[in-house]
N, C-alpha and C. Protein backbone atom coordinates (compact mmCIF):
# COMPACT_ATOMS: atom_id res chain seq x y z
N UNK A 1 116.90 -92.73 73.61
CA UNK A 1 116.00 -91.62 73.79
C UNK A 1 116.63 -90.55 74.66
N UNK A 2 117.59 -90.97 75.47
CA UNK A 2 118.20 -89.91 76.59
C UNK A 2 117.25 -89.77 77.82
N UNK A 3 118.23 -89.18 78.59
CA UNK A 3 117.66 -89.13 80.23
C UNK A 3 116.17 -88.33 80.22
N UNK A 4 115.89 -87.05 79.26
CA UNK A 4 114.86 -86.47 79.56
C UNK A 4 114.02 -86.09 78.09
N UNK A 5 112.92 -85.64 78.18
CA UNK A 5 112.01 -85.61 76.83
C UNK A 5 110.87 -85.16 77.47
N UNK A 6 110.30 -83.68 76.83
CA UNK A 6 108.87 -83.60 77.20
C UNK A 6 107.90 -84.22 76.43
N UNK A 7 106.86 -84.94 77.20
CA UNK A 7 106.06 -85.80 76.88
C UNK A 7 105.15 -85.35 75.81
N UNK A 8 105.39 -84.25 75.26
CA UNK A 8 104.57 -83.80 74.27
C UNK A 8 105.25 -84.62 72.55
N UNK A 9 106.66 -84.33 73.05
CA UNK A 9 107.49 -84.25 71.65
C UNK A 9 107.48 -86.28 71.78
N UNK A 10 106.66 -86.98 72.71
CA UNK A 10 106.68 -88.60 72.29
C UNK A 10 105.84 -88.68 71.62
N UNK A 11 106.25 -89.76 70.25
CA UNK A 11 105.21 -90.01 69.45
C UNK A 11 104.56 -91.03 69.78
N UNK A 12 102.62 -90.08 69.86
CA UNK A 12 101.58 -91.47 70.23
C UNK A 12 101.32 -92.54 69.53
N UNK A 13 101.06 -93.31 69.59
CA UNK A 13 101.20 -94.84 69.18
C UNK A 13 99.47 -95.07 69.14
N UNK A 14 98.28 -95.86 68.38
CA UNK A 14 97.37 -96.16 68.36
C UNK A 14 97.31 -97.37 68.55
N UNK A 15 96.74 -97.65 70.25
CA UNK A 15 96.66 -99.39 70.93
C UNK A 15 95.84 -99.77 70.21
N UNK A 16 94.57 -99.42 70.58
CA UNK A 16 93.09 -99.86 69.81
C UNK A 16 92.91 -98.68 69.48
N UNK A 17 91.57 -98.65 68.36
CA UNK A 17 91.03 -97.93 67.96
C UNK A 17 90.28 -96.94 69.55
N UNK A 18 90.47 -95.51 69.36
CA UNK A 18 90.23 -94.93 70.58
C UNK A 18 91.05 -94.81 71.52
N UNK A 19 92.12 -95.83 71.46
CA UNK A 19 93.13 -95.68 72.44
C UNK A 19 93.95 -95.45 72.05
N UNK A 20 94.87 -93.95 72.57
CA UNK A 20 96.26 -93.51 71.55
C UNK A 20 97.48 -93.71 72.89
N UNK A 21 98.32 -93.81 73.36
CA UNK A 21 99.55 -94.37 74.41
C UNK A 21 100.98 -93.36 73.68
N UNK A 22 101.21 -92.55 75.10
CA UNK A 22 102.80 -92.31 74.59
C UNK A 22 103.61 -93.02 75.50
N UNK A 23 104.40 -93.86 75.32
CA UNK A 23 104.71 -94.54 75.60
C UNK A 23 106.27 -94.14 76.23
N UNK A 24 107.15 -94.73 77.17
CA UNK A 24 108.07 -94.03 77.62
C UNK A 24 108.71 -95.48 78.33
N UNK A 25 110.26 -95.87 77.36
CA UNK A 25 110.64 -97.25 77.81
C UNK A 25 112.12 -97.16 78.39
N UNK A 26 111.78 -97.95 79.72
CA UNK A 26 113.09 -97.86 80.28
C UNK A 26 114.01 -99.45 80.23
N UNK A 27 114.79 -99.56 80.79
CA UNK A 27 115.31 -101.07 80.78
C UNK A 27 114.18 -102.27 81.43
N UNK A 28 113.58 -101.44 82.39
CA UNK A 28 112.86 -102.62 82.98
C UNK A 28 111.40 -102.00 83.11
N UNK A 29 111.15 -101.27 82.73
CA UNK A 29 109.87 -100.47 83.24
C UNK A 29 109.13 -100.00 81.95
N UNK A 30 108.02 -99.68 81.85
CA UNK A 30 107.37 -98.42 80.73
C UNK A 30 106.29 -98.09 81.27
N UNK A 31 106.42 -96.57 81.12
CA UNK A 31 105.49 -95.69 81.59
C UNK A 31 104.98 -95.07 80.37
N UNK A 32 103.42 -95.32 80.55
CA UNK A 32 102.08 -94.82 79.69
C UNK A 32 101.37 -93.77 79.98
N UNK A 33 101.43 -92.58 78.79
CA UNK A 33 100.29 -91.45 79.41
C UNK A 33 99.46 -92.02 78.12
N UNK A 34 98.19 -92.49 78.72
CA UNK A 34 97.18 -92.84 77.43
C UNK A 34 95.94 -92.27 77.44
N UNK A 35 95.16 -91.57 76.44
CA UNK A 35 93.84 -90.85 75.92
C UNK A 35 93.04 -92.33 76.07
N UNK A 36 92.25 -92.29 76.52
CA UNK A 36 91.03 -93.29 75.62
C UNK A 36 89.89 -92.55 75.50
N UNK A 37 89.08 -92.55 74.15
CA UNK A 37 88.13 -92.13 73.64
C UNK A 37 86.76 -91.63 74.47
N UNK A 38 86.66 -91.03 74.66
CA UNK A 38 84.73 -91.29 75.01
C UNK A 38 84.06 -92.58 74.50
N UNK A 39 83.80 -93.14 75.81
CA UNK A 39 83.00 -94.49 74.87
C UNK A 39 84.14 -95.57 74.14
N UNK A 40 84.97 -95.38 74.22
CA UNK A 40 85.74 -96.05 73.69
C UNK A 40 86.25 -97.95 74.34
N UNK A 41 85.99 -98.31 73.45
CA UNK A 41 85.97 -100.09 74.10
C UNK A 41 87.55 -100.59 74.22
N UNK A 42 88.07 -100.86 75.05
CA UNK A 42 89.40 -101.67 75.62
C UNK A 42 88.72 -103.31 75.67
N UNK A 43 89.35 -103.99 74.21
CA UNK A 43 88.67 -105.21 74.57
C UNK A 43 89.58 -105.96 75.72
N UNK A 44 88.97 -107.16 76.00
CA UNK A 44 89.53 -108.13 77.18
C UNK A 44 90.86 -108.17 76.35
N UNK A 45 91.91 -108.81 77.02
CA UNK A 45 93.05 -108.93 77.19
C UNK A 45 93.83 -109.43 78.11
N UNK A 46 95.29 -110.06 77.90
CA UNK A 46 95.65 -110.83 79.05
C UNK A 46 97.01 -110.03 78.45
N UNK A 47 98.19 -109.96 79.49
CA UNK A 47 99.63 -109.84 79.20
C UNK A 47 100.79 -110.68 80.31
N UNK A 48 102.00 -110.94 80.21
CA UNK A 48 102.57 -110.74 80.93
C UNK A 48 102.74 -110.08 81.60
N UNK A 49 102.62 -108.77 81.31
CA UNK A 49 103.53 -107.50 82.10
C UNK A 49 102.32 -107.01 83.57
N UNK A 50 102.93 -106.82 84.42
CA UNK A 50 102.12 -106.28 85.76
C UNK A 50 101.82 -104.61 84.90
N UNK A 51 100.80 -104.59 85.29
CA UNK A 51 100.25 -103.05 84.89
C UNK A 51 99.70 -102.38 86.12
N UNK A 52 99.99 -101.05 86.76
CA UNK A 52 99.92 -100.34 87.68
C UNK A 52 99.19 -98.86 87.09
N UNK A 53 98.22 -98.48 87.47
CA UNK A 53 97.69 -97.21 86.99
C UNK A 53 96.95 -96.42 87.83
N UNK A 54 96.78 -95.11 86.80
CA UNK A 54 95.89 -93.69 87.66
C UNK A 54 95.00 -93.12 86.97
N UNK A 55 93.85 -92.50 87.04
CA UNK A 55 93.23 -91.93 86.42
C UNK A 55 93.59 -90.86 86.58
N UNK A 56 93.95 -89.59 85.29
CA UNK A 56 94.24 -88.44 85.44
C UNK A 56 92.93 -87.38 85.13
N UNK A 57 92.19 -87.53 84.28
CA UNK A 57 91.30 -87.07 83.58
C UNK A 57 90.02 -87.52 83.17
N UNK A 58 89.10 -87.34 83.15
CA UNK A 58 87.83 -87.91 83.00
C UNK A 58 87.41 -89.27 83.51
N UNK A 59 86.71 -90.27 82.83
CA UNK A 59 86.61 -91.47 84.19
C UNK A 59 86.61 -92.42 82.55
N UNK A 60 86.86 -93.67 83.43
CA UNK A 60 87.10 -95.27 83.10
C UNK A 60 86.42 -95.98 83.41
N UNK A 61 85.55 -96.83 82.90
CA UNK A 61 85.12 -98.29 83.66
C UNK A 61 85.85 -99.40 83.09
N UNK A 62 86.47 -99.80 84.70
CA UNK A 62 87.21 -101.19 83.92
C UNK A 62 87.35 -102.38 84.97
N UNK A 63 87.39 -103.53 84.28
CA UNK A 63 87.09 -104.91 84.82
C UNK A 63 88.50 -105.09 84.90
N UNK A 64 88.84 -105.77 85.64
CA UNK A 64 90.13 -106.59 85.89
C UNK A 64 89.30 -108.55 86.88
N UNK A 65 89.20 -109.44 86.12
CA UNK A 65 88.76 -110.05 86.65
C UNK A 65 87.73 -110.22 86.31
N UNK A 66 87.53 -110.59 88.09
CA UNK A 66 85.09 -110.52 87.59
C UNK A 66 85.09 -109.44 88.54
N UNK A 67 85.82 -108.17 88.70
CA UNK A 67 85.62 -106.86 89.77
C UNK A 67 85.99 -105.79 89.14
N UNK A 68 84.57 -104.81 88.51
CA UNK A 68 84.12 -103.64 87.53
C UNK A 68 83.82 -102.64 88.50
N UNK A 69 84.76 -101.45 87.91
CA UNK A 69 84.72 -100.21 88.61
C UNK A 69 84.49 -98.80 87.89
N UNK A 70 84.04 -98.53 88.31
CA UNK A 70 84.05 -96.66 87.61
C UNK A 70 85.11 -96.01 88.20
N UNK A 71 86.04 -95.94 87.50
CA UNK A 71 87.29 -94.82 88.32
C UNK A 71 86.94 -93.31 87.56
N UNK A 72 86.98 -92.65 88.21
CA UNK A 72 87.10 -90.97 88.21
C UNK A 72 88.78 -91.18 88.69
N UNK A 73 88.94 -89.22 88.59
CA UNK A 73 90.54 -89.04 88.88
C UNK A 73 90.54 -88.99 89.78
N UNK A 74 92.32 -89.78 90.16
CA UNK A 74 92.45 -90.17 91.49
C UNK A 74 92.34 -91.54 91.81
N UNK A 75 91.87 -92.19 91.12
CA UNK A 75 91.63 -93.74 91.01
C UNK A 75 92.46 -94.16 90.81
N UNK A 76 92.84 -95.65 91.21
CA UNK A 76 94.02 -96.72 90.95
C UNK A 76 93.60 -97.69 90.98
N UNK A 77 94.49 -98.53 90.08
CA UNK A 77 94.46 -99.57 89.92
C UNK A 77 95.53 -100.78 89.64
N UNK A 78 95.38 -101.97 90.34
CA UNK A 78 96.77 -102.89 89.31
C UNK A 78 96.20 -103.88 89.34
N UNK A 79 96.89 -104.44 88.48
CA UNK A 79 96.63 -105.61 87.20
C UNK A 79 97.72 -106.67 87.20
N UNK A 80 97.14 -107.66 88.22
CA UNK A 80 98.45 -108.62 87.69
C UNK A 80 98.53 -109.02 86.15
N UNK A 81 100.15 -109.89 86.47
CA UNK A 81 100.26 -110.55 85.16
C UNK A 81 99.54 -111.39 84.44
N UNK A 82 99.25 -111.44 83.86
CA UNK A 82 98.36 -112.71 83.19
C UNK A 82 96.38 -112.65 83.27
N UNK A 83 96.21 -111.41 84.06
CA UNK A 83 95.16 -111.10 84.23
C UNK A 83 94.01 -110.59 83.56
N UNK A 84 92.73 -111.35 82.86
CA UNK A 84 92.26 -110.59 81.77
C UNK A 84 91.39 -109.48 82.22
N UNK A 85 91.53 -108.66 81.65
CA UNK A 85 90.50 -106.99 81.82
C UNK A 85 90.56 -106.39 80.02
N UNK A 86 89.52 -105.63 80.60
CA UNK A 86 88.71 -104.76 79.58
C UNK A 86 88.65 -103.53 80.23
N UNK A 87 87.85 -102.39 79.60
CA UNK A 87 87.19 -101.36 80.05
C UNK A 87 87.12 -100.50 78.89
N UNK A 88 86.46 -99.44 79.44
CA UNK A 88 85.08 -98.67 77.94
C UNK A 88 85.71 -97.05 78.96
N UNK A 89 86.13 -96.18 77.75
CA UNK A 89 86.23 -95.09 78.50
C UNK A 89 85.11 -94.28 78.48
N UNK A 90 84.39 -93.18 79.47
CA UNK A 90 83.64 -92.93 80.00
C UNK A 90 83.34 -91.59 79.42
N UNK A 91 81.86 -90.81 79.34
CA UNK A 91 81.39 -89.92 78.50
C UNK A 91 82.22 -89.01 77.40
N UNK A 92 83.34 -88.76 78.58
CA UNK A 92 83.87 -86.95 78.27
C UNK A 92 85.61 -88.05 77.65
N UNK A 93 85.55 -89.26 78.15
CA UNK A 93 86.94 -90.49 77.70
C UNK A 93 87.73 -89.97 79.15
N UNK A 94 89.33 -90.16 78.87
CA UNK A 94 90.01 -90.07 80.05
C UNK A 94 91.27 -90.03 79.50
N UNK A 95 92.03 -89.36 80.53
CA UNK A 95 93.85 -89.41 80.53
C UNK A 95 94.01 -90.95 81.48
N UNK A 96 95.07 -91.69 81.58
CA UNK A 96 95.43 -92.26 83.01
C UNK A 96 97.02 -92.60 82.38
N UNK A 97 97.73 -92.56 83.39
CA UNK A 97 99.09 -92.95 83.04
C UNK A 97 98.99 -94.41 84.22
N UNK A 98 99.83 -95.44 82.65
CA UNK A 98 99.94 -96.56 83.24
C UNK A 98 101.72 -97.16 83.24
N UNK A 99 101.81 -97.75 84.34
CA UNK A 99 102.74 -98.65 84.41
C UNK A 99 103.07 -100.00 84.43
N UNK A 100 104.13 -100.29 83.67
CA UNK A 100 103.80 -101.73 82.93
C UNK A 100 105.62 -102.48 83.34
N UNK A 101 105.38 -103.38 84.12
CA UNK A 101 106.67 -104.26 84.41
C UNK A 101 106.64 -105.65 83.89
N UNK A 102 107.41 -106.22 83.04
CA UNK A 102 108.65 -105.93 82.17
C UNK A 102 108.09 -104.80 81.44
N UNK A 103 109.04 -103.81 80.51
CA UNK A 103 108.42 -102.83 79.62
C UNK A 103 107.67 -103.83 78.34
N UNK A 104 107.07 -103.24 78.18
CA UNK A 104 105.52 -103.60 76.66
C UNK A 104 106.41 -103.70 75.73
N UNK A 105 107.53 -104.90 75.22
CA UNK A 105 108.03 -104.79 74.01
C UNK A 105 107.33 -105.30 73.08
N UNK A 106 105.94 -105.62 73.38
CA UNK A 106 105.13 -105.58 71.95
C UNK A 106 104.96 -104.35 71.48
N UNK A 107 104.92 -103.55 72.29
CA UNK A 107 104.27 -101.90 71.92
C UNK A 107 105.44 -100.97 70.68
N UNK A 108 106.81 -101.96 70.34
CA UNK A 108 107.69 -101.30 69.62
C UNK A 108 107.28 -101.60 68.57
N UNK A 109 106.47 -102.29 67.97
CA UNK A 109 106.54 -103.00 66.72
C UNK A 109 105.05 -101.72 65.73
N UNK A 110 104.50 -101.22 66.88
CA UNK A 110 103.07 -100.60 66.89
C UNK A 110 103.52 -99.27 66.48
N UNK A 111 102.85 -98.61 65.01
CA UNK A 111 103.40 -97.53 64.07
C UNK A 111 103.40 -96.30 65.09
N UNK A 112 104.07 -95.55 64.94
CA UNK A 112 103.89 -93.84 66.03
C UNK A 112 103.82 -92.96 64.94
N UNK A 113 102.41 -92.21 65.22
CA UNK A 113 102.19 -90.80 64.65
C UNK A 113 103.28 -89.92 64.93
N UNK A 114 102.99 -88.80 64.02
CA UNK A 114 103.57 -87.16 64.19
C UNK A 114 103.37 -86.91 66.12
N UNK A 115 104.24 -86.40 66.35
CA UNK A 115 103.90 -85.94 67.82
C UNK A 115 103.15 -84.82 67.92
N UNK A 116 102.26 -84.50 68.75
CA UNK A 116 101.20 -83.59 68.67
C UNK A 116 100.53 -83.08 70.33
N UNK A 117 100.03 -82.09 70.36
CA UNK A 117 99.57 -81.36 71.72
C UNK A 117 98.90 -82.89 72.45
N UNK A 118 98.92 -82.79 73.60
CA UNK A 118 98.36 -83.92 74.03
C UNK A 118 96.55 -83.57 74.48
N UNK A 119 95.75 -84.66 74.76
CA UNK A 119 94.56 -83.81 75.24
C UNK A 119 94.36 -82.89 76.70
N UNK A 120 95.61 -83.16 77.24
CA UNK A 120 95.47 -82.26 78.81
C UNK A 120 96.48 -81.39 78.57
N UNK A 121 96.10 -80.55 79.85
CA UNK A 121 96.77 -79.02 79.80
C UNK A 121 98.26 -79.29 80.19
């Protein structure tokens, strides 16, 4: 991919339905700018990978555990490994960029759209 790329020209990838991820993979790392829908359901889930995140844009409710939060922007969160969570994105949906250690090499196998304007400015 090379040292640099504006995040516009990455092609988004569809996690779940509602959830679109551009995804950005390094040797040991991947960094996520992901949309989720208004209303949009993140079912439970477990991974290897430690996941580290932010809310950029609109708000999230999400479980990690048995401990459910409403993040607005500015919010953080991490996720150990092996940890199951969910969450439902919130009226208006949300930006949050996530970070994921080892990188998500399931996420290569997952088709990528046309690259396209993203939903934030």
């Amino acid at each position: 991919m090379g040292v640099f790329r504006d995040l516009e020209a990455v092609a988004p990838q569809a996690i779940w339905d509602g959830l679109l991820a551009r995804a950005v993979h390094g040797h040991g790392i991947t960094l996520a700018v992901v949309e989720v829908g208004p209303g949009a359901d993140l079912p439970e889930h477990a991974h290897d990978n430690e996941q580290v995140g932010v809310v950029i844009r609109g708000s999230l409710v999400l479980r990690v555990a048995s401990d459910e939060r409403t993040l607005d922007p500015g919010g953080t969160y991490v996720i150990p490994s092996r940890t199951p969570h969910a969450g439902r994105g919130g009226p208006e949906g949300a930006v949050v960029v996530d970070v994921f250690t080892p990188p998500r090499a399931d996420w290569e196998t997952i088709d990528r759209q046309e690259p396209r304007r993203p939903r934030w400015p």
